[in-house]
N, C-alpha and C. Protein backbone atom coordinates (compact mmCIF):
# COMPACT_ATOMS: atom_id res chain seq x y z
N UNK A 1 -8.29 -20.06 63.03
CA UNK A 1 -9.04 -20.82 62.04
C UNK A 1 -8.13 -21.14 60.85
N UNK A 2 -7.55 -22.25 60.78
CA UNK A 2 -7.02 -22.44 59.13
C UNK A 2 -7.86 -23.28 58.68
N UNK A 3 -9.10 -23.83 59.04
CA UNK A 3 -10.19 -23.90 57.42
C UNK A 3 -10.64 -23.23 56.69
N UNK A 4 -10.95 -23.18 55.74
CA UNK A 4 -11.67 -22.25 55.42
C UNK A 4 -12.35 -22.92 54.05
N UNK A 5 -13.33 -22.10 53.42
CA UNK A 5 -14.51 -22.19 52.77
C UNK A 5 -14.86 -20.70 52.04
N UNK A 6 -14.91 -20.71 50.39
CA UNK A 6 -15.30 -19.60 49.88
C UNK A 6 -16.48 -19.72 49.83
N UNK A 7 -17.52 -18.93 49.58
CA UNK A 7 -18.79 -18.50 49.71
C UNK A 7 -18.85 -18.16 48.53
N UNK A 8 -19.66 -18.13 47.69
CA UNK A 8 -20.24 -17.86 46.60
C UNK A 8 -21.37 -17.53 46.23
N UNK A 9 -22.06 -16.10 46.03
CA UNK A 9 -22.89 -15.70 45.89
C UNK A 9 -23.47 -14.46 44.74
N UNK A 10 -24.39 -14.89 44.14
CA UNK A 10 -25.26 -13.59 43.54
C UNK A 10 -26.33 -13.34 44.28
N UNK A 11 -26.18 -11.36 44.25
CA UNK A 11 -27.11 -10.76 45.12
C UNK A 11 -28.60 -10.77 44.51
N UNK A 12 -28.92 -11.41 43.22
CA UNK A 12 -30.11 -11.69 42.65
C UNK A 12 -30.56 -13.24 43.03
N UNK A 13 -29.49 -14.13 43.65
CA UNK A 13 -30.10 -15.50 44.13
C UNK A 13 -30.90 -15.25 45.26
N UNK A 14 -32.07 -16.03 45.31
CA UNK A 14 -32.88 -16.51 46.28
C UNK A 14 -32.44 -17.04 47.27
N UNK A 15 -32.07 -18.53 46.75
CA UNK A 15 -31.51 -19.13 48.28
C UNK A 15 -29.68 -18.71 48.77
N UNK A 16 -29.16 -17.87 48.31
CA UNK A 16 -28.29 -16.83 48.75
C UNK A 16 -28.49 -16.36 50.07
N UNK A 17 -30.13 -15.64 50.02
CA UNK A 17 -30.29 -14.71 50.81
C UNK A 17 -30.09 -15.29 52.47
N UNK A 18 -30.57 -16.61 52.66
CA UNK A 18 -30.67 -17.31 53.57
C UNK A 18 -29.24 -17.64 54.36
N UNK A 19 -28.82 -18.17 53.29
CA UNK A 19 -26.93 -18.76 53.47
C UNK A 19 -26.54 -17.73 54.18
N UNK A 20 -26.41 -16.03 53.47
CA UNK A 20 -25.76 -15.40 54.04
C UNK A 20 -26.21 -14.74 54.73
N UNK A 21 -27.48 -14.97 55.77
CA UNK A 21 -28.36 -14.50 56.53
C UNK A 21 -27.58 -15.35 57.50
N UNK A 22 -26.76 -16.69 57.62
CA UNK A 22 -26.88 -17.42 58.69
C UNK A 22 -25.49 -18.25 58.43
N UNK A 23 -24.61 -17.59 57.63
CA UNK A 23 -23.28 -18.37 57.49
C UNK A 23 -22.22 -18.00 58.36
N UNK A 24 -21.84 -16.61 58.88
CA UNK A 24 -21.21 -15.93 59.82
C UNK A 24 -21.24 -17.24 61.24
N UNK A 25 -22.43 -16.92 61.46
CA UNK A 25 -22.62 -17.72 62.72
C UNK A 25 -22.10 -19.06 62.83
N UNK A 26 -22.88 -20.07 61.31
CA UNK A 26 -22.42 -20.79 61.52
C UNK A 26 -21.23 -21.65 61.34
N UNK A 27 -20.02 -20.56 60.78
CA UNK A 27 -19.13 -20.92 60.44
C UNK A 27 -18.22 -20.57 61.73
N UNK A 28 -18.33 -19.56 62.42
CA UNK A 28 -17.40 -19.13 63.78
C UNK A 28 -18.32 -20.63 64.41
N UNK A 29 -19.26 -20.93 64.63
CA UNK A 29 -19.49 -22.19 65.53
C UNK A 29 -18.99 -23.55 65.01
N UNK A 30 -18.70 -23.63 63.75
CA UNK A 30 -17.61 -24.59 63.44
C UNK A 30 -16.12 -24.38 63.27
N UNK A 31 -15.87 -23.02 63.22
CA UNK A 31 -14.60 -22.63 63.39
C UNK A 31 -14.02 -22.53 62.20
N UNK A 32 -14.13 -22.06 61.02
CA UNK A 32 -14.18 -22.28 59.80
C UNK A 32 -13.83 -20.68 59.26
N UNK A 33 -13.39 -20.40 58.30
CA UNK A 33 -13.46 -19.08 57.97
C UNK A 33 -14.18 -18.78 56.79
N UNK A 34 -14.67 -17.77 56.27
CA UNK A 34 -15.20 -17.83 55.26
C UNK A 34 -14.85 -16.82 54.26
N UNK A 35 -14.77 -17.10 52.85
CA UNK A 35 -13.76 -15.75 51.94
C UNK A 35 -15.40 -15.75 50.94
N UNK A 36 -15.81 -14.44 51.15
CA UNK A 36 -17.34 -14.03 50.55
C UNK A 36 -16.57 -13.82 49.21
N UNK A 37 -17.27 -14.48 48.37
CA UNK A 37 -16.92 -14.15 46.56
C UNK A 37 -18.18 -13.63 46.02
N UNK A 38 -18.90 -12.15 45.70
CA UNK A 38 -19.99 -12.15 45.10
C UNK A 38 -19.18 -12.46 43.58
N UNK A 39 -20.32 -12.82 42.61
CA UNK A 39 -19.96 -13.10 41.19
C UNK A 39 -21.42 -13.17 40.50
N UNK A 40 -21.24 -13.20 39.32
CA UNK A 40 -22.74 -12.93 38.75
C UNK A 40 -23.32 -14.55 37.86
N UNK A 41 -24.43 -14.53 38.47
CA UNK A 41 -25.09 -15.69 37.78
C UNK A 41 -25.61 -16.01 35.81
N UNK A 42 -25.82 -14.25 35.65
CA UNK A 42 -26.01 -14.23 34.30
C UNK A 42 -24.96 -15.05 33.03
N UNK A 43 -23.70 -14.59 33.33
CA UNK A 43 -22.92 -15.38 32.47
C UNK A 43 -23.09 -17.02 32.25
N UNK A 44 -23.20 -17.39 33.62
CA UNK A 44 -23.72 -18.50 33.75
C UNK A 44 -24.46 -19.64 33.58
N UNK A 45 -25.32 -18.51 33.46
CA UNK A 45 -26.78 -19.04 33.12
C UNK A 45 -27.31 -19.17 31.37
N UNK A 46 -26.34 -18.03 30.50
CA UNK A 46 -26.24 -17.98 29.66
C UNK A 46 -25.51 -19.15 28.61
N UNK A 47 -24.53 -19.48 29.57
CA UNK A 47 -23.79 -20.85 28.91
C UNK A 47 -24.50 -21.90 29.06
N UNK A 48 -25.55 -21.70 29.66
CA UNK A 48 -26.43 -23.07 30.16
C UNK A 48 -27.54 -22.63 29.36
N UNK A 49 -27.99 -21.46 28.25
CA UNK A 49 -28.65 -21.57 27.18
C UNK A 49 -29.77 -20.88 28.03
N UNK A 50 -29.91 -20.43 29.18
CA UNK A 50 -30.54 -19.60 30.06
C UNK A 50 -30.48 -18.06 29.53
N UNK A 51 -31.32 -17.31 29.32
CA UNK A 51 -32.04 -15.97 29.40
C UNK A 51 -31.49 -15.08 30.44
N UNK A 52 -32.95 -15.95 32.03
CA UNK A 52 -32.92 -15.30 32.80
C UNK A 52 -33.16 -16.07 33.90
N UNK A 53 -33.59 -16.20 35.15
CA UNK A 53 -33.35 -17.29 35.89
C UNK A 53 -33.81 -18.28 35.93
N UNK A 54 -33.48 -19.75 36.06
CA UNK A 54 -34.74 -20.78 35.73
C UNK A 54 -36.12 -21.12 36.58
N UNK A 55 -36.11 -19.67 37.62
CA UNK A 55 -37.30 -19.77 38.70
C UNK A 55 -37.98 -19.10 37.75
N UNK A 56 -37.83 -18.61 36.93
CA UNK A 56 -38.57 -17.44 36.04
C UNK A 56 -38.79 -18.24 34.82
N UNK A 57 -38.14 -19.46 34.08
CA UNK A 57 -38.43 -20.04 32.86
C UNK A 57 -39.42 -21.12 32.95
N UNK A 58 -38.95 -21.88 34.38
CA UNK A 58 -39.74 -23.08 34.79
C UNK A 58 -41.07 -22.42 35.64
N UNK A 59 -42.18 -22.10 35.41
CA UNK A 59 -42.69 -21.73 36.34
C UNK A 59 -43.57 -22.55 37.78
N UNK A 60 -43.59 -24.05 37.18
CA UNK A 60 -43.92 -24.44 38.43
C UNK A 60 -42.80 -24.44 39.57
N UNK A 61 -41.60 -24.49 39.02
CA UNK A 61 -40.66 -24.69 40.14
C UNK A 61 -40.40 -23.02 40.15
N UNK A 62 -40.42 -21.77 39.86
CA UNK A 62 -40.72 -21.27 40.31
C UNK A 62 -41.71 -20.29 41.22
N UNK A 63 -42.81 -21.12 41.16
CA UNK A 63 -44.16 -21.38 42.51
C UNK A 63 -43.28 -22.02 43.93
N UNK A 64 -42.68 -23.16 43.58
CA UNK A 64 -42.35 -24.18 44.52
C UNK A 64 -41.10 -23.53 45.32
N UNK A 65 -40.51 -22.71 44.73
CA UNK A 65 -39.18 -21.62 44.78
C UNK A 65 -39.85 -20.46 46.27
N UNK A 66 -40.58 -19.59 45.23
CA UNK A 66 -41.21 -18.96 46.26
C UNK A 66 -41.94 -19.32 47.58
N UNK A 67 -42.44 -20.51 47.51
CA UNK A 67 -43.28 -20.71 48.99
C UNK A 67 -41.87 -21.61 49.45
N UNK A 68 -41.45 -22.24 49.35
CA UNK A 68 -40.35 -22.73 50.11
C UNK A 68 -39.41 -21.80 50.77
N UNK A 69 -39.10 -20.50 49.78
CA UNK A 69 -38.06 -19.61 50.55
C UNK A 69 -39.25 -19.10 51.62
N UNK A 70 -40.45 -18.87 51.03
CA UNK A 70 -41.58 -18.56 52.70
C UNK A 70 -41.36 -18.75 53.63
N UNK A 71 -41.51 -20.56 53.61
CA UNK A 71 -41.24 -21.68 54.94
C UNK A 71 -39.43 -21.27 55.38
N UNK A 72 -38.94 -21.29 54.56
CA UNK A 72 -37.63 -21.42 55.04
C UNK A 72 -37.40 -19.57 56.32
N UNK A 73 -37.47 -18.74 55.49
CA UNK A 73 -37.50 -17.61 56.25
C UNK A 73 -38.05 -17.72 57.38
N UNK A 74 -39.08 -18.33 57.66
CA UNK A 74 -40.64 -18.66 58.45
C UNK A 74 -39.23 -18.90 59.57
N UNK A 75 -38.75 -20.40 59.27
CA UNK A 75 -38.00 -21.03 60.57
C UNK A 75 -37.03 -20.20 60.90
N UNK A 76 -36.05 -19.89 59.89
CA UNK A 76 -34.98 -18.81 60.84
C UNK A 76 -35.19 -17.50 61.32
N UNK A 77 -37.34 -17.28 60.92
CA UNK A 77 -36.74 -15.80 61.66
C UNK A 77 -36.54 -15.05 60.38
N UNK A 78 -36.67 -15.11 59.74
CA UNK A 78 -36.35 -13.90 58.68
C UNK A 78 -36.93 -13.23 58.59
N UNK A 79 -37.03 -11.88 57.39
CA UNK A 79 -38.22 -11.01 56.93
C UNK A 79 -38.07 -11.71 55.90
N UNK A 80 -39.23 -11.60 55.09
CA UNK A 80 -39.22 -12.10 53.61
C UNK A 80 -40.28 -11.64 53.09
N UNK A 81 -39.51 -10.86 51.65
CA UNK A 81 -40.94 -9.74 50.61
C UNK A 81 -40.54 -10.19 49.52
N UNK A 82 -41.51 -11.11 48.90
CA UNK A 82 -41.08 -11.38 47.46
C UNK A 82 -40.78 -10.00 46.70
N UNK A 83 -39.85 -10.02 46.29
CA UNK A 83 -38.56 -8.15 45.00
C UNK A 83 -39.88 -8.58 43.80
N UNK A 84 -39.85 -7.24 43.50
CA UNK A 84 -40.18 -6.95 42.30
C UNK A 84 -39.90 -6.10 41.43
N UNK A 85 -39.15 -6.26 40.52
CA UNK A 85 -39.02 -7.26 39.73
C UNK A 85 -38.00 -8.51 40.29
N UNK A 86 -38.14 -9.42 39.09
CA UNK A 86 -37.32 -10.81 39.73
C UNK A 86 -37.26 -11.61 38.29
N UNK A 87 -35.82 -11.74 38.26
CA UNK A 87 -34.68 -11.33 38.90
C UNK A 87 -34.33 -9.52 39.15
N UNK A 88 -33.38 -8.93 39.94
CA UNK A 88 -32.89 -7.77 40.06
C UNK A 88 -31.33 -7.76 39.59
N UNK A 89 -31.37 -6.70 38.61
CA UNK A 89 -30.07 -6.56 38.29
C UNK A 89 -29.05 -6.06 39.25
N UNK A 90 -27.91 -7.15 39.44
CA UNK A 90 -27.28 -7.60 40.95
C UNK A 90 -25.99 -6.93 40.62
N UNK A 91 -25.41 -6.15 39.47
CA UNK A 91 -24.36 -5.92 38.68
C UNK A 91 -23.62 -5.05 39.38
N UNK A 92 -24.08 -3.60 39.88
CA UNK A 92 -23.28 -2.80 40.59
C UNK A 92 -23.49 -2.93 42.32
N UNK A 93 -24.34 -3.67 42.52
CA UNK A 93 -24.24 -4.34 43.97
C UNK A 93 -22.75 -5.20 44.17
N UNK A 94 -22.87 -6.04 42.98
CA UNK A 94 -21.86 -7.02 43.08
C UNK A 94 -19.95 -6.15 43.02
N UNK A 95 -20.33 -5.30 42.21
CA UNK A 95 -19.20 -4.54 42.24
C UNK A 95 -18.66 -3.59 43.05
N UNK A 96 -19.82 -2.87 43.73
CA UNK A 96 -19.30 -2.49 45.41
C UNK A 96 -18.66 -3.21 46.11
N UNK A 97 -19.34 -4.48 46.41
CA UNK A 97 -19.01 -5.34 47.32
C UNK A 97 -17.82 -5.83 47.18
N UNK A 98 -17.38 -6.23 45.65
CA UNK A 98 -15.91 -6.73 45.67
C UNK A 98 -14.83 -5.92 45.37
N UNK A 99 -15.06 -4.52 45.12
CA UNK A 99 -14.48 -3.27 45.52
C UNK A 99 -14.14 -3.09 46.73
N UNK A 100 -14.99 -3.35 47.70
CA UNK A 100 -14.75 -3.17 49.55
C UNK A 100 -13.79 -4.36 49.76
N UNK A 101 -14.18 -5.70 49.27
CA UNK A 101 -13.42 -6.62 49.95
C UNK A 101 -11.96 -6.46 48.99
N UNK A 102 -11.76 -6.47 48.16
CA UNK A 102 -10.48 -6.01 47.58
C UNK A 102 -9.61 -4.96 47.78
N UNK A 103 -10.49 -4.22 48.69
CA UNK A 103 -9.52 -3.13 49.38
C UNK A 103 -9.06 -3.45 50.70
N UNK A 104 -9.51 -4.71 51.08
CA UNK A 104 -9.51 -5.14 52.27
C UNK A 104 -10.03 -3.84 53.83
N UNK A 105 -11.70 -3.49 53.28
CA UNK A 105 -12.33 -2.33 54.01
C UNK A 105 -13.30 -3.70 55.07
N UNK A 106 -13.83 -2.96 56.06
CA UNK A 106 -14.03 -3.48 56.98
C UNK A 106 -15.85 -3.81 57.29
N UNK A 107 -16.33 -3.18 55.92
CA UNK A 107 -17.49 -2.93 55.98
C UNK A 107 -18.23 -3.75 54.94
N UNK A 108 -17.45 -4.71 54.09
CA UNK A 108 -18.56 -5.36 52.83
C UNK A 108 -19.34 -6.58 53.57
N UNK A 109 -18.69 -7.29 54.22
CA UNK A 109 -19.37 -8.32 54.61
C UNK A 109 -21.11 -7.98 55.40
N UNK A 110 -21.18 -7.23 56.34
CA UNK A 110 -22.15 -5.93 56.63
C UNK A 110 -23.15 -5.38 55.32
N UNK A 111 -22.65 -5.09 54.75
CA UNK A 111 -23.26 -4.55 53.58
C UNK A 111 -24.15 -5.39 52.57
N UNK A 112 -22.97 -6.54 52.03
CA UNK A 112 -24.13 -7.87 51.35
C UNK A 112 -24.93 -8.38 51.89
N UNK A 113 -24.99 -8.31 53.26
CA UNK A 113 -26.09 -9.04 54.20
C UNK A 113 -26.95 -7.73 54.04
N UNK A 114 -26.97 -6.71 54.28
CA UNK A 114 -27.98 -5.17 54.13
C UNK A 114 -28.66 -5.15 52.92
N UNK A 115 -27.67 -5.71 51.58
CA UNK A 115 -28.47 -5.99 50.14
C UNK A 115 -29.40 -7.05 50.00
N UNK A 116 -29.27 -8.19 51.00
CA UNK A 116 -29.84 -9.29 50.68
C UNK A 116 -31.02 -9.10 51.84
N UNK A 117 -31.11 -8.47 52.71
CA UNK A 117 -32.15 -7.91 53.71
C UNK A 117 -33.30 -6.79 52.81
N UNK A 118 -32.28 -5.69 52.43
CA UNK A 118 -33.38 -4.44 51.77
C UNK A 118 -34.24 -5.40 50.46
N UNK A 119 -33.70 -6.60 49.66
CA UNK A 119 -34.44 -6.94 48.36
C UNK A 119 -34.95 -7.87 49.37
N UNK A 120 -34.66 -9.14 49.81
CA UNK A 120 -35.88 -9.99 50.09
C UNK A 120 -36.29 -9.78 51.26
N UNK A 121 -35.92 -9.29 52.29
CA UNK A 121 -36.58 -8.92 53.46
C UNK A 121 -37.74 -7.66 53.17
N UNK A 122 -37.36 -6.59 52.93
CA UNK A 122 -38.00 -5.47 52.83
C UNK A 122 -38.81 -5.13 51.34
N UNK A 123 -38.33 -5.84 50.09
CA UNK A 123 -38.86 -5.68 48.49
C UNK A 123 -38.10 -4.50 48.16
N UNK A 124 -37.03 -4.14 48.72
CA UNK A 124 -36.53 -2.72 47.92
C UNK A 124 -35.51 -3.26 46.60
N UNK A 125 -35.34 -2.19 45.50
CA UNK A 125 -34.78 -2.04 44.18
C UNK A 125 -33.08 -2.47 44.67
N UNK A 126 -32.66 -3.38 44.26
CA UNK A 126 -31.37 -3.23 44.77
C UNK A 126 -30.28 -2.90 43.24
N UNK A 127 -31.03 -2.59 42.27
CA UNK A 127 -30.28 -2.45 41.50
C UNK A 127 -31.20 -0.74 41.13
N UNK A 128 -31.16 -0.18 42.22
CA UNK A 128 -30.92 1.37 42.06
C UNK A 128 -30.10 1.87 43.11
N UNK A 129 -29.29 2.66 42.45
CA UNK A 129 -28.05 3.15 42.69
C UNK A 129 -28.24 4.07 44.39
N UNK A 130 -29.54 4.81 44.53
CA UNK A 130 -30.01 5.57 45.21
C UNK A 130 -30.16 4.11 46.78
N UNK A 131 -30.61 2.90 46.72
CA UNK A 131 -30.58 1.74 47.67
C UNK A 131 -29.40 1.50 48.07
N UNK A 132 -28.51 1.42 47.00
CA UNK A 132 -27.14 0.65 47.65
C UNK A 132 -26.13 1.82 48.52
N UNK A 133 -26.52 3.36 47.66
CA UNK A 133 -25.60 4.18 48.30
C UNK A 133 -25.98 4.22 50.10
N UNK A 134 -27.86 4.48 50.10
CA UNK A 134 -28.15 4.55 51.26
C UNK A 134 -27.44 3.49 52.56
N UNK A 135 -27.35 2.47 52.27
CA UNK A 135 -26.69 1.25 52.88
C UNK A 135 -25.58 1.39 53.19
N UNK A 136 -24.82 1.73 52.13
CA UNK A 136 -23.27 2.26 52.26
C UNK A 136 -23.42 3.43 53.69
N UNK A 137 -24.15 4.31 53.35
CA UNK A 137 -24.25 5.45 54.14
C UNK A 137 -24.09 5.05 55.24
N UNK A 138 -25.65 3.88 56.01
CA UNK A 138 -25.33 3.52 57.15
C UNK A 138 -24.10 2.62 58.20
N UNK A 139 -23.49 2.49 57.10
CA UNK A 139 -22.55 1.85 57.77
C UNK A 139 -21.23 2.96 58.01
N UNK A 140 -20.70 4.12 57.85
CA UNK A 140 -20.43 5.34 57.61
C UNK A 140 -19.07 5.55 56.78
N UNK A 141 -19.56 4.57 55.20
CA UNK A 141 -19.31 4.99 53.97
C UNK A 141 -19.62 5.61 53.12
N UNK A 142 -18.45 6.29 52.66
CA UNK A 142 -18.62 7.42 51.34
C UNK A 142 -19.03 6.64 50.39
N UNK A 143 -20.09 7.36 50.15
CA UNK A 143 -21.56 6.55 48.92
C UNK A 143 -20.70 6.79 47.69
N UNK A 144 -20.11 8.17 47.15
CA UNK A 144 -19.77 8.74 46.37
C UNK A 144 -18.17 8.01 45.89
N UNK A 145 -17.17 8.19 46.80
CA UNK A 145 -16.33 7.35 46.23
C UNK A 145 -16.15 5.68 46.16
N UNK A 146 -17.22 5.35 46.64
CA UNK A 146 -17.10 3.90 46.87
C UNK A 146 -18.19 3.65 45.52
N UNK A 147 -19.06 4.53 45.09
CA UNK A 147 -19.52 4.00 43.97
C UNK A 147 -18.57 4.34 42.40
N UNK A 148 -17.26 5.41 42.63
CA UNK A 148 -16.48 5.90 41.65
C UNK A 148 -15.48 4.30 41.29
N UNK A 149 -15.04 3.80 42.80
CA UNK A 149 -14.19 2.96 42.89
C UNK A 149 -14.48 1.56 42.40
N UNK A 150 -15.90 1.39 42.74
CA UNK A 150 -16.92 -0.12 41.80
C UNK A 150 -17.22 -0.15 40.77
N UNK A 151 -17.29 1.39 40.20
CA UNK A 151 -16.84 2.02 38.73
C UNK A 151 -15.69 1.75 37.76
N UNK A 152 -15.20 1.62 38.43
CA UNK A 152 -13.71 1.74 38.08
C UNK A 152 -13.09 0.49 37.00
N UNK A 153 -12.54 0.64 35.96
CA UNK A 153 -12.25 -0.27 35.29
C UNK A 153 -11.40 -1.54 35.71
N UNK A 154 -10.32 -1.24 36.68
CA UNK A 154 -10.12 -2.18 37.14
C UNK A 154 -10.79 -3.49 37.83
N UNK A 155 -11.96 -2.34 38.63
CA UNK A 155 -12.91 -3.46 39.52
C UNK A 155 -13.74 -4.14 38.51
N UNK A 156 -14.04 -3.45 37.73
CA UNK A 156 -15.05 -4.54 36.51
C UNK A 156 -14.50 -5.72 36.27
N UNK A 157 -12.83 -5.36 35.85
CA UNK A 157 -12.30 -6.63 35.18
C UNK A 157 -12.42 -7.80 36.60
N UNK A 158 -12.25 -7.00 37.56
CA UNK A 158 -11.99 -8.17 39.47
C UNK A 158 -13.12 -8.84 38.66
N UNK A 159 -14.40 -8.38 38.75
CA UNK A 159 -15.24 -8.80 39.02
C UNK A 159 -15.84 -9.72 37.83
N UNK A 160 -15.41 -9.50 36.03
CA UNK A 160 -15.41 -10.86 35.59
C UNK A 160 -14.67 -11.58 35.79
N UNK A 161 -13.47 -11.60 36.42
CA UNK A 161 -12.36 -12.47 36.74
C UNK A 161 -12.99 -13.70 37.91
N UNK A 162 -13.90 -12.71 38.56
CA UNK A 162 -14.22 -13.80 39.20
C UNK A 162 -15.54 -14.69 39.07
N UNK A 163 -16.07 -14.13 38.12
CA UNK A 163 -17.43 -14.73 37.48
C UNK A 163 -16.86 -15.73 36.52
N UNK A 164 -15.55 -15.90 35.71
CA UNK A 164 -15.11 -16.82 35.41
C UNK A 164 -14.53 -17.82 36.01
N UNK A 165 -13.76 -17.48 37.19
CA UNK A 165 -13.32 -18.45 38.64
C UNK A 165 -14.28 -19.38 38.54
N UNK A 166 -15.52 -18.59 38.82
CA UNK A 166 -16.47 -19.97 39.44
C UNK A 166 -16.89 -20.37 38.29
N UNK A 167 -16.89 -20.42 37.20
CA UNK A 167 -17.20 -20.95 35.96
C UNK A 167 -16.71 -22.11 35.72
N UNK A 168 -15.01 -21.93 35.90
CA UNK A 168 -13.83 -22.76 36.15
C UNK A 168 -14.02 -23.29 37.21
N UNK A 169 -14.61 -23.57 38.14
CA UNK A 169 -15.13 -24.44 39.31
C UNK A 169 -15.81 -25.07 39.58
N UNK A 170 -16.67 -25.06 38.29
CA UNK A 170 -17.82 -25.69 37.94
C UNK A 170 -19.32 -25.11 38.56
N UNK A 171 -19.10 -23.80 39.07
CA UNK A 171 -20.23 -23.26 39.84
C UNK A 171 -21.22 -23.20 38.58
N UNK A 172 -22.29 -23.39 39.10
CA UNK A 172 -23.93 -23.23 37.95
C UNK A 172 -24.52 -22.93 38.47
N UNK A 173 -24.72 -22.62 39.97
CA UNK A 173 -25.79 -21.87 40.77
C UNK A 173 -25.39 -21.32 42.09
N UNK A 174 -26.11 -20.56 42.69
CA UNK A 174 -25.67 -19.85 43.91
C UNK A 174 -26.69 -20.36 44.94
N UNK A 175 -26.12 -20.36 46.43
CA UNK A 175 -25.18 -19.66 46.69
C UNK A 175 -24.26 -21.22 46.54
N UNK A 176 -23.11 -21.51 46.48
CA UNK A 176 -22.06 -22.64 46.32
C UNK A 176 -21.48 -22.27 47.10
N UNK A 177 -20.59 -23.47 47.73
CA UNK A 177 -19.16 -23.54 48.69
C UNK A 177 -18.28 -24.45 47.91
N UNK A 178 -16.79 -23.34 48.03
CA UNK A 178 -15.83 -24.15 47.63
C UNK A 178 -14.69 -24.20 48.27
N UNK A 179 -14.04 -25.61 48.61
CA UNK A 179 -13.15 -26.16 49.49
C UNK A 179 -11.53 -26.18 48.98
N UNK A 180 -10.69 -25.82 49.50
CA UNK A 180 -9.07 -25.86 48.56
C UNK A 180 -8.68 -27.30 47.95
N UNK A 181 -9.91 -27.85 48.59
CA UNK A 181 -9.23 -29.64 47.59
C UNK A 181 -9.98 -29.29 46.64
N UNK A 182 -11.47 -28.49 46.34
CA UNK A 182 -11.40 -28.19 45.36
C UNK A 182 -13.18 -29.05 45.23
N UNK A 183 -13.37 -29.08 46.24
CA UNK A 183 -14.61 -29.94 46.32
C UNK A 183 -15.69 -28.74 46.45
N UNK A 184 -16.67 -29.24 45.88
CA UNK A 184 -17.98 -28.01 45.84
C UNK A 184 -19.69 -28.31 46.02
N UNK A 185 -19.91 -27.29 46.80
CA UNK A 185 -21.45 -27.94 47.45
C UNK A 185 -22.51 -26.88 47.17
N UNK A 186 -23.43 -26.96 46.71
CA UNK A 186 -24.56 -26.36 46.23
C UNK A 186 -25.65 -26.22 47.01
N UNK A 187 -25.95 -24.82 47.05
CA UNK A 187 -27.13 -24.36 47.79
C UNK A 187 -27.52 -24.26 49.74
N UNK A 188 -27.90 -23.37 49.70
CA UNK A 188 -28.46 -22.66 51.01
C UNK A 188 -28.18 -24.27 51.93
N UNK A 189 -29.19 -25.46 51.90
CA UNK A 189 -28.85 -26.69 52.27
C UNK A 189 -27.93 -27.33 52.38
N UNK A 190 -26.74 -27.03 51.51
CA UNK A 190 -25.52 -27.41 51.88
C UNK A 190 -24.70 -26.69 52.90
N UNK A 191 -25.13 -25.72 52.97
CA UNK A 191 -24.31 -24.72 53.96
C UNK A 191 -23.61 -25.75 55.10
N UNK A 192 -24.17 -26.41 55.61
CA UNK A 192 -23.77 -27.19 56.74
C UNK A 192 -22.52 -28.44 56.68
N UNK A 193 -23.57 -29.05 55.56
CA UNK A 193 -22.17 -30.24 55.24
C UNK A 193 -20.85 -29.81 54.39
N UNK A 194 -21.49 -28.57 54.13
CA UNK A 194 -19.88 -27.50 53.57
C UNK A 194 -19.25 -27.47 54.64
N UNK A 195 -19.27 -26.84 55.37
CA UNK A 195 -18.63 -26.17 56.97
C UNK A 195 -17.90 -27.70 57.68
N UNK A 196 -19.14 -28.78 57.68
CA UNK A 196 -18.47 -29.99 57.90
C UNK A 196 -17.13 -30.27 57.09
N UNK A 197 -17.17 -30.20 55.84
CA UNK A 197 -16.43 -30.52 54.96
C UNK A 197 -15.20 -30.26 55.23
N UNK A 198 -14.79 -28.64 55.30
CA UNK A 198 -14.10 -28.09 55.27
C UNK A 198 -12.98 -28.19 56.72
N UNK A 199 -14.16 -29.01 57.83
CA UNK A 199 -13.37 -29.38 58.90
C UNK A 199 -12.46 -30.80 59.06
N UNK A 200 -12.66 -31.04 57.99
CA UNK A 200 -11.62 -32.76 57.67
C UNK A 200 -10.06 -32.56 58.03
């Protein structure tokens, strides 16, 4: 595969959960590779004069938010439990995860799909520490040093480093795809004509 396509995701986005419920697949069926970037939406959202998410400020479109991710789960087959609370603080999720992939460990990609299953599939807390270790567990990671290591001052800085990346990329929402020409596609719906994209 020399295409490839970064992924861009917060583990508090909605239509995230979907993308990376169904991007694996469909990126080995286009032949495409994919480099998972979690990063956090808050900064983000904040420069855009945002609080907290705009499914949560706007509330009809967040009505229209919720029953659509319904239907959408509905067709692929998903589980789907509206989280409560919402948004979930996605902060040390996000920093496991790019702790594992920065160590180049064999288990994060596995894992963000397990975070984005336990909150919208199942309604579990994903921003308690006691959820994410369990997950870790099953995959047969040390809960304990892998939460010392997402700890870790270095990984903090990874991890605004890369919440500014996509800042600098013009990312404003998740989940996004971005292409080395530098081209960028927004949301769960794009997933496809990303993957196209990326095959030029």
């Amino acid at each position: 595969m020399t295409q490839a396509v970064d992924f861009w995701f917060d583990f508090a986005s909605t239509y995230s959960y979907p993308a990376a419920m169904r991007i694996t697949e469909a990126a080995d069926r286009a032949g495409v590779a994919v480099r998972w970037r979690p990063f956090l939406l808050g900064p983000i959202f904040k420069a855009q004069g945002w609080d907290t998410s705009p499914f949560s400020i706007y509330q009809a479109k967040g009505r229209y938010m919720w029953r659509d991710l319904e239907r959408l789960c509905g067709g692929l087959d998903l589980p789907f439990r509206r989280p409560e609370p919402f948004p979930q603080n996605s902060l040390l999720a996000a920093r496991i995860a790019l702790a594992g992939f920065s160590a180049g460990a064999v288990w994060p990609e596995e894992f963000c799909i397990a975070v984005f299953r336990a909150q919208f599939g199942e309604g579990r807390r994903i921003d308690d520490p006691a959820t994410l270790s369990a997950i870790l567990t099953v995959f047969g990671v040390d809960s304990a040093s892998t939460l010392a290591a997402a700890q870790a001052d270095d990984n903090k800085a990874r991890l605004r480093a890369q919440t500014e990346e996509a800042q600098q990329l013009g990312i404003f929402g998740a989940p996004a795809f971005t292409m080395p020409d530098g081209e960028l596609f927004w949301g769960n719906d794009r997933l496809d004509q990303a993957l196209a994209w990326a095959r030029r």
